[in-house]
PDB file of N, CA and C in Angstrom:
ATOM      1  N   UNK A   1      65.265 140.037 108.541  1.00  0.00           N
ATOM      2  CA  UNK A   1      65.911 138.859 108.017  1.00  0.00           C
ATOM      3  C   UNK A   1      64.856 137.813 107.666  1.00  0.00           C
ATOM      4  N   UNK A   2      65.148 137.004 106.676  1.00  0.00           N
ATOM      5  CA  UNK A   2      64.491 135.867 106.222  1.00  0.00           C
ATOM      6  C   UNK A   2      64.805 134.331 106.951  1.00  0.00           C
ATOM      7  N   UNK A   3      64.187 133.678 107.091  1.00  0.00           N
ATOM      8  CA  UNK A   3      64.371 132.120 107.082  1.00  0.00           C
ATOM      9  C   UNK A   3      65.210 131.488 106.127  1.00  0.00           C
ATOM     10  N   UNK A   4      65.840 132.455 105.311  1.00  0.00           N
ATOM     11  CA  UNK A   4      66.249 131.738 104.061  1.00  0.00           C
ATOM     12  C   UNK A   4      67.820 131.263 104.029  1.00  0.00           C
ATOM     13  N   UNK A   5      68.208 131.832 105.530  1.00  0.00           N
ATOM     14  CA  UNK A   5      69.397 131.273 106.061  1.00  0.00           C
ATOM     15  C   UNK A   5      69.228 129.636 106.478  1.00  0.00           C
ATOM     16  N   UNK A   6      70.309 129.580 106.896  1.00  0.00           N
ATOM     17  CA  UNK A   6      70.846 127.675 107.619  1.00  0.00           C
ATOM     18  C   UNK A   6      70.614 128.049 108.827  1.00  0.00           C
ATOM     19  N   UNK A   7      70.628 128.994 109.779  1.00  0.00           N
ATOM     20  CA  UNK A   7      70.007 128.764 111.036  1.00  0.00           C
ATOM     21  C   UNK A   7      69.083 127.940 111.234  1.00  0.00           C
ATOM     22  N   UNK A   8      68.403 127.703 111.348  1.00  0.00           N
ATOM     23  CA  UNK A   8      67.610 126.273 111.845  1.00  0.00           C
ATOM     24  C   UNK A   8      67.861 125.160 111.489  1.00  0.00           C
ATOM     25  N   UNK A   9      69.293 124.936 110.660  1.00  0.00           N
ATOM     26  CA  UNK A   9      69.602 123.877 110.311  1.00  0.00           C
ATOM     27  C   UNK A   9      70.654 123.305 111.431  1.00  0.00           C
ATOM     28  N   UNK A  10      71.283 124.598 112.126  1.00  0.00           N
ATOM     29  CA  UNK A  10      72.424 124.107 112.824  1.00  0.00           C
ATOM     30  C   UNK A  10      71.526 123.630 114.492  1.00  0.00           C
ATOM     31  N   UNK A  11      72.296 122.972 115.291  1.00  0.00           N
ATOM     32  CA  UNK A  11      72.247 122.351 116.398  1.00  0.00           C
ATOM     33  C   UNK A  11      71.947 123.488 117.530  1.00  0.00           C
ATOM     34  N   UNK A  12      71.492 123.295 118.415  1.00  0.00           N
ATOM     35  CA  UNK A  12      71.211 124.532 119.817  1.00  0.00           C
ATOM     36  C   UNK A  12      73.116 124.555 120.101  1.00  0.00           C
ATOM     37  N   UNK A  13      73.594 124.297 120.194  1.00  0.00           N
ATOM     38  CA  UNK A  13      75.465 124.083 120.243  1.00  0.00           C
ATOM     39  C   UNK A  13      75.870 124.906 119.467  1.00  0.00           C
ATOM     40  N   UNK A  14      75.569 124.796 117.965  1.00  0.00           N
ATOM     41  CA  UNK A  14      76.096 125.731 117.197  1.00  0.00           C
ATOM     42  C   UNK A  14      75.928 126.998 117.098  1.00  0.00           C
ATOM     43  N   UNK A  15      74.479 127.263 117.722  1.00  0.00           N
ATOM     44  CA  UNK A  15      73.560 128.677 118.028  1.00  0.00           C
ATOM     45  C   UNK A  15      74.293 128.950 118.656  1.00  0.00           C
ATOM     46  N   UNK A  16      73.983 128.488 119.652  1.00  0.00           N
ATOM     47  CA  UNK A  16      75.076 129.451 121.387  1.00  0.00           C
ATOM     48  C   UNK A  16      76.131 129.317 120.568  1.00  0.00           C
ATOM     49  N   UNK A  17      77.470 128.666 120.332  1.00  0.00           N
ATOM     50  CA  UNK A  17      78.372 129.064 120.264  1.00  0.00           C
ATOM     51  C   UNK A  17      78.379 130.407 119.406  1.00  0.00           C
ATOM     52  N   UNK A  18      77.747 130.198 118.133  1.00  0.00           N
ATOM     53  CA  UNK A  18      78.200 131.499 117.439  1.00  0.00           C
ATOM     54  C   UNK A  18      77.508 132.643 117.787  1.00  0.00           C
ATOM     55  N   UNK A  19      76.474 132.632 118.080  1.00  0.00           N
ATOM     56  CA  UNK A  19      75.961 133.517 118.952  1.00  0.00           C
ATOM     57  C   UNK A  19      77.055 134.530 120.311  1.00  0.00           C
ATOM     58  N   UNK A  20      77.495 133.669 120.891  1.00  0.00           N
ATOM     59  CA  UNK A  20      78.281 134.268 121.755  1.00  0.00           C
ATOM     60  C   UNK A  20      79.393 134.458 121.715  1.00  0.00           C
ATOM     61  N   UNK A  21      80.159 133.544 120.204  1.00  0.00           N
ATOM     62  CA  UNK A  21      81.704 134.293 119.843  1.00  0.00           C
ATOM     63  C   UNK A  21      81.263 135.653 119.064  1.00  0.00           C
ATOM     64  N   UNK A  22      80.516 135.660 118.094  1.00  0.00           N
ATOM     65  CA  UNK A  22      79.899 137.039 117.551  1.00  0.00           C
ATOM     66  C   UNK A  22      79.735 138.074 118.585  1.00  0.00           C
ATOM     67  N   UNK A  23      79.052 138.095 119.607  1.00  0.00           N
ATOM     68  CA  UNK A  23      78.976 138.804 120.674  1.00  0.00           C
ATOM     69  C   UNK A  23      80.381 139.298 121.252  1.00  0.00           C
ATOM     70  N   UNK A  24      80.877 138.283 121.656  1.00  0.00           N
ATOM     71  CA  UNK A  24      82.801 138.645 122.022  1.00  0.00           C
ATOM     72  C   UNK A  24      83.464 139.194 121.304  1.00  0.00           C
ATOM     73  N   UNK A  25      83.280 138.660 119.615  1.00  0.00           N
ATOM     74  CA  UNK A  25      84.087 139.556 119.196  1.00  0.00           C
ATOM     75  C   UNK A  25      83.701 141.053 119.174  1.00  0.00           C
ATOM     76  N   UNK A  26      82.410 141.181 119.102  1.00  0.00           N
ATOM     77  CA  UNK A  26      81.970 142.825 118.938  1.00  0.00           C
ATOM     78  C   UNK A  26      81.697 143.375 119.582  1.00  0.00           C
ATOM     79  N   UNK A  27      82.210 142.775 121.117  1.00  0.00           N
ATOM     80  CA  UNK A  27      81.952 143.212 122.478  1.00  0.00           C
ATOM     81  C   UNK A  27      80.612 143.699 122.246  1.00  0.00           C
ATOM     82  N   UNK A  28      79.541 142.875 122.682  1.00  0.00           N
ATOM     83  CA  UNK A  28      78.367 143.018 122.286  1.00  0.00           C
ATOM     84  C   UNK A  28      77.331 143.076 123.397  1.00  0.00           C
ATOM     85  N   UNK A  29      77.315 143.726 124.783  1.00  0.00           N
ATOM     86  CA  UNK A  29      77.227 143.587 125.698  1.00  0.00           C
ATOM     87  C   UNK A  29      76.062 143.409 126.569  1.00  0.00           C
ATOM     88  N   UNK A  30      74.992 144.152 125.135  1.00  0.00           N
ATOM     89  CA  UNK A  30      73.449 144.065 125.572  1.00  0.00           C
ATOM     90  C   UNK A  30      72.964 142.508 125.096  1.00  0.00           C
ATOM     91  N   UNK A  31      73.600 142.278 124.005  1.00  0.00           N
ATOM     92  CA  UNK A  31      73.056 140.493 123.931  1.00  0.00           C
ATOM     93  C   UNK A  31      74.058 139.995 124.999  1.00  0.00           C
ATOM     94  N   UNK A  32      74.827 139.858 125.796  1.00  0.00           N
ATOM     95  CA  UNK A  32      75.820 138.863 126.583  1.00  0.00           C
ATOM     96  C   UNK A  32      74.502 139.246 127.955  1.00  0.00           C
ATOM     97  N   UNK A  33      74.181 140.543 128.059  1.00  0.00           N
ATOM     98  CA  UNK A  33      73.158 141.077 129.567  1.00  0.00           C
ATOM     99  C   UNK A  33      72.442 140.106 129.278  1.00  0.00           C
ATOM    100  N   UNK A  34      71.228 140.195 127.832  1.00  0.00           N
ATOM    101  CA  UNK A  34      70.246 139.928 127.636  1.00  0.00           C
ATOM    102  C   UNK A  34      70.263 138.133 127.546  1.00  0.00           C
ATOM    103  N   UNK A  35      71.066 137.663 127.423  1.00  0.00           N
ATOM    104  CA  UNK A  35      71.594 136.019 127.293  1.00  0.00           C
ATOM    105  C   UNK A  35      70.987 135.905 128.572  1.00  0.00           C
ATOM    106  N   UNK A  36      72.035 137.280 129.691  1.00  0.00           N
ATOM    107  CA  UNK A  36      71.908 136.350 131.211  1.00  0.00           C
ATOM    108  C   UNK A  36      70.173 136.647 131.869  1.00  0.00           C
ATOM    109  N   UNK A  37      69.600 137.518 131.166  1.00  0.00           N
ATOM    110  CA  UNK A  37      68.539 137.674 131.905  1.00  0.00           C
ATOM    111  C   UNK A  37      67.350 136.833 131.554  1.00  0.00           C
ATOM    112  N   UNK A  38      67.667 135.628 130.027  1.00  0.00           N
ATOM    113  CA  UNK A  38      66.983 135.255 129.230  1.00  0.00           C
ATOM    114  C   UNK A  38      67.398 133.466 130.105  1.00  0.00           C
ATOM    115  N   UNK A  39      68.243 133.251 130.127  1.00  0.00           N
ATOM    116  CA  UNK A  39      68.901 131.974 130.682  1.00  0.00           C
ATOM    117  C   UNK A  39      67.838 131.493 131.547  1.00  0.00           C
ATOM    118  N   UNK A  40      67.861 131.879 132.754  1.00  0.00           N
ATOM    119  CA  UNK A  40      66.792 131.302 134.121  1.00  0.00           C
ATOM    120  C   UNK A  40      65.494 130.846 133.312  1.00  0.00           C
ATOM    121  N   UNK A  41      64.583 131.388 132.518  1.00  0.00           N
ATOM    122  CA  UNK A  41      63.664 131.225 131.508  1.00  0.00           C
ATOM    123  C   UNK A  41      63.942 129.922 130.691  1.00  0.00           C
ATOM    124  N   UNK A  42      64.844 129.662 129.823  1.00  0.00           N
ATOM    125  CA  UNK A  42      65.358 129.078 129.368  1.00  0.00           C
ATOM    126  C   UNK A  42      65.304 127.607 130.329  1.00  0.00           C
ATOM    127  N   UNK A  43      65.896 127.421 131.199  1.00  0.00           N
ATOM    128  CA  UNK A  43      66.102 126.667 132.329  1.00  0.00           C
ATOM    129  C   UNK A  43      64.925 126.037 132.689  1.00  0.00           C
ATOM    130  N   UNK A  44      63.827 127.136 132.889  1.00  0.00           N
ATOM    131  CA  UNK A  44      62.526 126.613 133.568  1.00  0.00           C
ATOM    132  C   UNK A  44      61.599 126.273 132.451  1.00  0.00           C
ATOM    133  N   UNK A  45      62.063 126.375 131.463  1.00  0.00           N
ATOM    134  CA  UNK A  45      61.426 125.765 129.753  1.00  0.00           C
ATOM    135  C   UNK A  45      61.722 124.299 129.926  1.00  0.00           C
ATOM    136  N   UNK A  46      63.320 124.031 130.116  1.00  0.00           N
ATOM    137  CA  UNK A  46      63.814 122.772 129.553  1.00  0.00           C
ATOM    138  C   UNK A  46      63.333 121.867 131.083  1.00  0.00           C
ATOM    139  N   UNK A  47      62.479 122.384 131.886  1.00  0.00           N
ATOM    140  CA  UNK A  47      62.760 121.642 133.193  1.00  0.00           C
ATOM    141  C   UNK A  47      63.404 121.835 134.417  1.00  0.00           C
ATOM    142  N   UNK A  48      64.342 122.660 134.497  1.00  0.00           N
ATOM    143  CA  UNK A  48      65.176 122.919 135.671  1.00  0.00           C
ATOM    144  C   UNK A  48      65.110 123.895 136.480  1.00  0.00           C
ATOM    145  N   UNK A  49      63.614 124.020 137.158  1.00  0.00           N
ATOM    146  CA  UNK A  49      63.073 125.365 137.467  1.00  0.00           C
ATOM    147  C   UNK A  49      64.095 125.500 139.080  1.00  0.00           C
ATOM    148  N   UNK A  50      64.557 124.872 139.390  1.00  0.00           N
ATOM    149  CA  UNK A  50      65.869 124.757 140.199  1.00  0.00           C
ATOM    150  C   UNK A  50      66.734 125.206 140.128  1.00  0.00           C
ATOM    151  N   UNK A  51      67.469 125.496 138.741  1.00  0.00           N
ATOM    152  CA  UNK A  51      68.088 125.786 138.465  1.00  0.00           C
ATOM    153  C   UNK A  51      67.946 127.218 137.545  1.00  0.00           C
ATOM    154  N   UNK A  52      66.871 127.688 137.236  1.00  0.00           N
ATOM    155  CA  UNK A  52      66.676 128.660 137.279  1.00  0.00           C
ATOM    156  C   UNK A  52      66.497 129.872 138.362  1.00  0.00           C
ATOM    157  N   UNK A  53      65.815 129.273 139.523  1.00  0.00           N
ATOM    158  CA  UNK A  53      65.921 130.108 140.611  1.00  0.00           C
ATOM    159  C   UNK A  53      67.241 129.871 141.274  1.00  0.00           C
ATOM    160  N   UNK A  54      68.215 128.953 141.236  1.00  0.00           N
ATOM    161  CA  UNK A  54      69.549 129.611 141.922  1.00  0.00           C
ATOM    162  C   UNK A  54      70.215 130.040 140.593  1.00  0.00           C
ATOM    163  N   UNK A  55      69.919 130.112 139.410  1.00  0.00           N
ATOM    164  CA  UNK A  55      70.534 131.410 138.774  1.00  0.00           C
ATOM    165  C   UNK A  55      70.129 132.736 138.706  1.00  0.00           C
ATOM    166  N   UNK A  56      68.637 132.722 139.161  1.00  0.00           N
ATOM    167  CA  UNK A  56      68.470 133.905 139.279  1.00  0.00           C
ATOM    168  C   UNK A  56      68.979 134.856 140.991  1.00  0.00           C
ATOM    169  N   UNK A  57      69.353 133.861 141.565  1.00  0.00           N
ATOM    170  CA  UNK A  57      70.057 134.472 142.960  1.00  0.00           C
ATOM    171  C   UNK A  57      71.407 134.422 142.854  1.00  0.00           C
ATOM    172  N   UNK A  58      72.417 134.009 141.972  1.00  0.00           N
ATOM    173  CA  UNK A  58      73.817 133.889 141.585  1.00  0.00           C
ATOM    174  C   UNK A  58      74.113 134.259 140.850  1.00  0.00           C
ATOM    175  N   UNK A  59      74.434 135.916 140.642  1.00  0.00           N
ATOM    176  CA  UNK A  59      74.996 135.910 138.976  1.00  0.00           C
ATOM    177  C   UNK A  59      76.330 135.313 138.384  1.00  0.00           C
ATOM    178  N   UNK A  60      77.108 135.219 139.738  1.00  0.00           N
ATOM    179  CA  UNK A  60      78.739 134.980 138.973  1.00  0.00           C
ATOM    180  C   UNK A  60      78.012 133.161 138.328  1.00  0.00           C
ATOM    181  N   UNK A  61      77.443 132.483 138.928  1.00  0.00           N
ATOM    182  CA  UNK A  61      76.872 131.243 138.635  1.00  0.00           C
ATOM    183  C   UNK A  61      76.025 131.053 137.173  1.00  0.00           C
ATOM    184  N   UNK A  62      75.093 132.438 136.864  1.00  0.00           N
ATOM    185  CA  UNK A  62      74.551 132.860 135.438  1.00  0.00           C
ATOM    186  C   UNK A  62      75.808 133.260 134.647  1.00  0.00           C
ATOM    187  N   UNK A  63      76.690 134.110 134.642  1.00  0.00           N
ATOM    188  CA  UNK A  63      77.504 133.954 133.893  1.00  0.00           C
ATOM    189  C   UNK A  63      78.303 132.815 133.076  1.00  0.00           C
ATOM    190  N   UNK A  64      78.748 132.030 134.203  1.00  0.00           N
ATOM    191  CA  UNK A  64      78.951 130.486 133.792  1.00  0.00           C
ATOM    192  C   UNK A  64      77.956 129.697 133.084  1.00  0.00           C
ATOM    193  N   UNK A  65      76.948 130.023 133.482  1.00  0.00           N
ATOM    194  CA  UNK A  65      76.304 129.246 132.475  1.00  0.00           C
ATOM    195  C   UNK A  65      75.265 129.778 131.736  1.00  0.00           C
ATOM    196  N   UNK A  66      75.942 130.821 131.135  1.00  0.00           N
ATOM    197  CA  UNK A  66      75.887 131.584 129.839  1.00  0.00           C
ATOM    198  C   UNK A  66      76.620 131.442 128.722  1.00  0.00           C
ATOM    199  N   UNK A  67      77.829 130.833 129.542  1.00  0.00           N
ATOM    200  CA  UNK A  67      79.100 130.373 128.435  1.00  0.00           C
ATOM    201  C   UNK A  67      78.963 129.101 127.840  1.00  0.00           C
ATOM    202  N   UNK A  68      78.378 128.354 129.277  1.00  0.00           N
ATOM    203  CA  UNK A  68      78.231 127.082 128.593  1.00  0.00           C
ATOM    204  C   UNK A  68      76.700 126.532 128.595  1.00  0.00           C
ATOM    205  N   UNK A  69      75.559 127.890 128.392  1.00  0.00           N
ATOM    206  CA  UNK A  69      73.990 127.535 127.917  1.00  0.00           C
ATOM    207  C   UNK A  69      74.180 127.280 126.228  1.00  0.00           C
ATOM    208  N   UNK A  70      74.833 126.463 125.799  1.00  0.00           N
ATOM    209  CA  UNK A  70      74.811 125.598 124.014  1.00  0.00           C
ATOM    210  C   UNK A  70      74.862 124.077 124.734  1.00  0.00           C
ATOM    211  N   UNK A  71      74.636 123.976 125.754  1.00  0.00           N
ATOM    212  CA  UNK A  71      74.240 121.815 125.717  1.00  0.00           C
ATOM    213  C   UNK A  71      72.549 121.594 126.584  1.00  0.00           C
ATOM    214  N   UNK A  72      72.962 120.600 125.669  1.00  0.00           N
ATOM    215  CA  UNK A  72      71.591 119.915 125.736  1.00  0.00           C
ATOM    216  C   UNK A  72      69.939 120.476 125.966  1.00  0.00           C
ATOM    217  N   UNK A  73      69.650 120.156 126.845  1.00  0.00           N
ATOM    218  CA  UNK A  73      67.751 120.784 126.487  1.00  0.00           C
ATOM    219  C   UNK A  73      67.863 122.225 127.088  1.00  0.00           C
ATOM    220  N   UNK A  74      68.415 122.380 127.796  1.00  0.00           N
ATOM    221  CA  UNK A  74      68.720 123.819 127.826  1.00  0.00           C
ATOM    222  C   UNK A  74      68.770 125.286 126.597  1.00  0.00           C
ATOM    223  N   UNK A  75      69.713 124.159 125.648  1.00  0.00           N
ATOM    224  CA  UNK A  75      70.410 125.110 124.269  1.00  0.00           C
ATOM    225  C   UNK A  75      69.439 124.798 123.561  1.00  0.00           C
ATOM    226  N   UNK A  76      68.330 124.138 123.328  1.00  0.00           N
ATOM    227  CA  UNK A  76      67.283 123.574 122.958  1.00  0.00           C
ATOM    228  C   UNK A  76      66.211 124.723 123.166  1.00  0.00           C
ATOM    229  N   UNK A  77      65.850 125.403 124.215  1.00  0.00           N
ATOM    230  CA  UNK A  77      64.907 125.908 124.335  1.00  0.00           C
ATOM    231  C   UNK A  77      65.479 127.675 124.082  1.00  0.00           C
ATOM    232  N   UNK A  78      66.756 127.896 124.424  1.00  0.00           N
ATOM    233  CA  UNK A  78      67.368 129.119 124.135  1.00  0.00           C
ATOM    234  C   UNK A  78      67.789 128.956 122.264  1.00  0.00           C
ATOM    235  N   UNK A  79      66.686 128.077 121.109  1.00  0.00           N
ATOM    236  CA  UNK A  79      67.212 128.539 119.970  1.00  0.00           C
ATOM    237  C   UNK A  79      66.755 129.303 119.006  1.00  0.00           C
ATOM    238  N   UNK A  80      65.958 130.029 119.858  1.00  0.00           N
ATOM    239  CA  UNK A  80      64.603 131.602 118.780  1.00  0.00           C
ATOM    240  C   UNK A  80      65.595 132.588 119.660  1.00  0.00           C
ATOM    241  N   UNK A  81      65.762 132.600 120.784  1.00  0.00           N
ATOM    242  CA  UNK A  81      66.803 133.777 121.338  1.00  0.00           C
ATOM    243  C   UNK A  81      68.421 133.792 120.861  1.00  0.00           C
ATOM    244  N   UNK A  82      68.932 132.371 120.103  1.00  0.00           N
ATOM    245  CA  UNK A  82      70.269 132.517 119.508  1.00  0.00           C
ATOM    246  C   UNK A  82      69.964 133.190 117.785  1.00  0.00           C
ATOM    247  N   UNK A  83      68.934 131.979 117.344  1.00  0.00           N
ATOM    248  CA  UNK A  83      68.461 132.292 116.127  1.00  0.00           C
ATOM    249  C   UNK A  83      68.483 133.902 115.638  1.00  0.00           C
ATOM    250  N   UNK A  84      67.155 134.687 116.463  1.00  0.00           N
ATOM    251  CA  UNK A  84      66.795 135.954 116.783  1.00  0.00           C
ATOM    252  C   UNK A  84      68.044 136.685 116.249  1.00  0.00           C
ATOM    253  N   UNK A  85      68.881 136.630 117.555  1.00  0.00           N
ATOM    254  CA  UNK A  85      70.120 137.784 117.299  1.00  0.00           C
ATOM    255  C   UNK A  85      70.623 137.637 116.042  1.00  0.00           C
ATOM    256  N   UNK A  86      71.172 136.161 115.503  1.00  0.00           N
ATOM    257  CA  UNK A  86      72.290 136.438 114.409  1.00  0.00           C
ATOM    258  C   UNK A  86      71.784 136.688 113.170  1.00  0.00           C
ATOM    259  N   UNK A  87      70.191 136.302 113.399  1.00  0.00           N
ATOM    260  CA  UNK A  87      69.558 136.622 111.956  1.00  0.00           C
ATOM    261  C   UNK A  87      69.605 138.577 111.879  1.00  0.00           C
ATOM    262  N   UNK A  88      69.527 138.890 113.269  1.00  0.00           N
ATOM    263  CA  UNK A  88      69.668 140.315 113.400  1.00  0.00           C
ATOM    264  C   UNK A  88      70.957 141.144 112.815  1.00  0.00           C
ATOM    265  N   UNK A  89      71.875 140.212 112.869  1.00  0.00           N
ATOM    266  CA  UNK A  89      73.689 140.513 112.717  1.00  0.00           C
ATOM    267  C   UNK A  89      73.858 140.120 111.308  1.00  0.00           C
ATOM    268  N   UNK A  90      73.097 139.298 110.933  1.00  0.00           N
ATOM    269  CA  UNK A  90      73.188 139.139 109.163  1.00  0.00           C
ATOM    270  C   UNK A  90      74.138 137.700 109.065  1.00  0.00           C
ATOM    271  N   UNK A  91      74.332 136.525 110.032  1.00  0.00           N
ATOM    272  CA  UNK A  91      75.107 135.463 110.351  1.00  0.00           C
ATOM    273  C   UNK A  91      73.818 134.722 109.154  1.00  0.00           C
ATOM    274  N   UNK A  92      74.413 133.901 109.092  1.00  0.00           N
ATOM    275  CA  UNK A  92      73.554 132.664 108.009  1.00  0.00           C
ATOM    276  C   UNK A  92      73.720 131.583 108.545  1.00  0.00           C
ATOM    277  N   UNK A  93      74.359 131.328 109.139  1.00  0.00           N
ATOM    278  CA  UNK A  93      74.574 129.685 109.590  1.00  0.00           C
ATOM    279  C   UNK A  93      76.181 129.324 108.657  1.00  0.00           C
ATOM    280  N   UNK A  94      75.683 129.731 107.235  1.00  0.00           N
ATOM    281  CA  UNK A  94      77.056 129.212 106.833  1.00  0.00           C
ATOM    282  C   UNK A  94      78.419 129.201 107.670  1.00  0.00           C
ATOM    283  N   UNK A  95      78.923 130.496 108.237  1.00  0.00           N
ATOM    284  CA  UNK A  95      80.189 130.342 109.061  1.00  0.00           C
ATOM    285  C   UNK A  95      79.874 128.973 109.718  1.00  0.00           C
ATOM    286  N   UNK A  96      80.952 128.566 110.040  1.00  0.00           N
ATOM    287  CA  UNK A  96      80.845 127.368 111.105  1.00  0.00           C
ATOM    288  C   UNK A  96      81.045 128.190 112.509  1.00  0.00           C
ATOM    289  N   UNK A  97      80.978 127.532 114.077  1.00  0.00           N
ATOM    290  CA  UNK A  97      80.848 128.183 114.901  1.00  0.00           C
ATOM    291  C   UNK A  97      81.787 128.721 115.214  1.00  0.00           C
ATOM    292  N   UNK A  98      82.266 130.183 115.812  1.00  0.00           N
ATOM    293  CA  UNK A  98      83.815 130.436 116.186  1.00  0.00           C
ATOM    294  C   UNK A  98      84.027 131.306 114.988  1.00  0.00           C
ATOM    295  N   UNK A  99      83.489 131.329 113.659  1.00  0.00           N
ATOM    296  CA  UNK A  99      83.741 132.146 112.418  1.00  0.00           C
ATOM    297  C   UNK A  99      82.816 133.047 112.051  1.00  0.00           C
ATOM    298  N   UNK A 100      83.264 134.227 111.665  1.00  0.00           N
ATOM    299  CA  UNK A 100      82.458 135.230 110.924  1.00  0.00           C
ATOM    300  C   UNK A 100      82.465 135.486 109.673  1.00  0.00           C
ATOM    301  N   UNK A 101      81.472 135.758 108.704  1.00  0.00           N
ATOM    302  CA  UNK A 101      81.496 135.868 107.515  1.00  0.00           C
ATOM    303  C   UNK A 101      81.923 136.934 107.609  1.00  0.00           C
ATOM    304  N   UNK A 102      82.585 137.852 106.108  1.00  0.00           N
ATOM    305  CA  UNK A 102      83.096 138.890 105.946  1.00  0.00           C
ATOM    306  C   UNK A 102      81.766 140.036 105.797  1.00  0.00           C
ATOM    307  N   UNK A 103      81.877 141.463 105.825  1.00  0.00           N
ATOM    308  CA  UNK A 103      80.890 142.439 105.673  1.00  0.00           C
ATOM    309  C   UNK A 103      79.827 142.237 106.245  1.00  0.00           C
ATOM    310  N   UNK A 104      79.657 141.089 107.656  1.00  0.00           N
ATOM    311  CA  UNK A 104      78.841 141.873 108.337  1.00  0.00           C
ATOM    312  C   UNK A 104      78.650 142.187 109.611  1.00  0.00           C
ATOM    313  N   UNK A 105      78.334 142.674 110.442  1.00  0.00           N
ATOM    314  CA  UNK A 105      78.904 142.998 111.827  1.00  0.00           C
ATOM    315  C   UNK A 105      78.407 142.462 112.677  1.00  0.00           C
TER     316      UNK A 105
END
């Protein structure tokens, strides 16, 4: 994929979200793993190395905040790992978040 998408135009919010409705809808299970094993990282990027090590000892706790890793400096530092995937899936940014363009998976 190219840069020649709107991904980097949209917000760390808009990443995660579509990132992870794309994932849901296509039951997508190695990016939803790879989210949670990428998160704690993420965490200790934006500052919250606290909060990376009790996510890495809590998964039902990583899950949760896998759903809601799209705010603030957090979703900030997870946006080459949202970017990454959808440029992988053929997403452009155009959909808005929550939407899929047609023909591609």
């Amino acid at each position: 994929m190219t840069d020649g998408d709107n991904l980097d135009l949209l917000s760390a919010r808009e990443l995660h979200d579509l990132a992870v409705h794309r994932a849901l809808r296509h039951a997508d299970v190695k990016f939803l793993w790879d989210l949670l094993r990428e998160l704690p990282a993420g965490e200790a990027a934006a500052g919250h190395a606290d909060e990376a090590t009790a996510d890495a000892l809590h998964l039902s706790r990583l899950i949760g905040d896998a759903i809601d890793a799209g705010e603030g400096d957090v979703a900030e530092s997870m946006r080459p790992f949202y970017t990454d995937y959808l440029r992988r899936h053929g997403s452009s940014g155009h959909e808005s978040s929550g939407h899929e363009s047609s023909g591609h998976d």
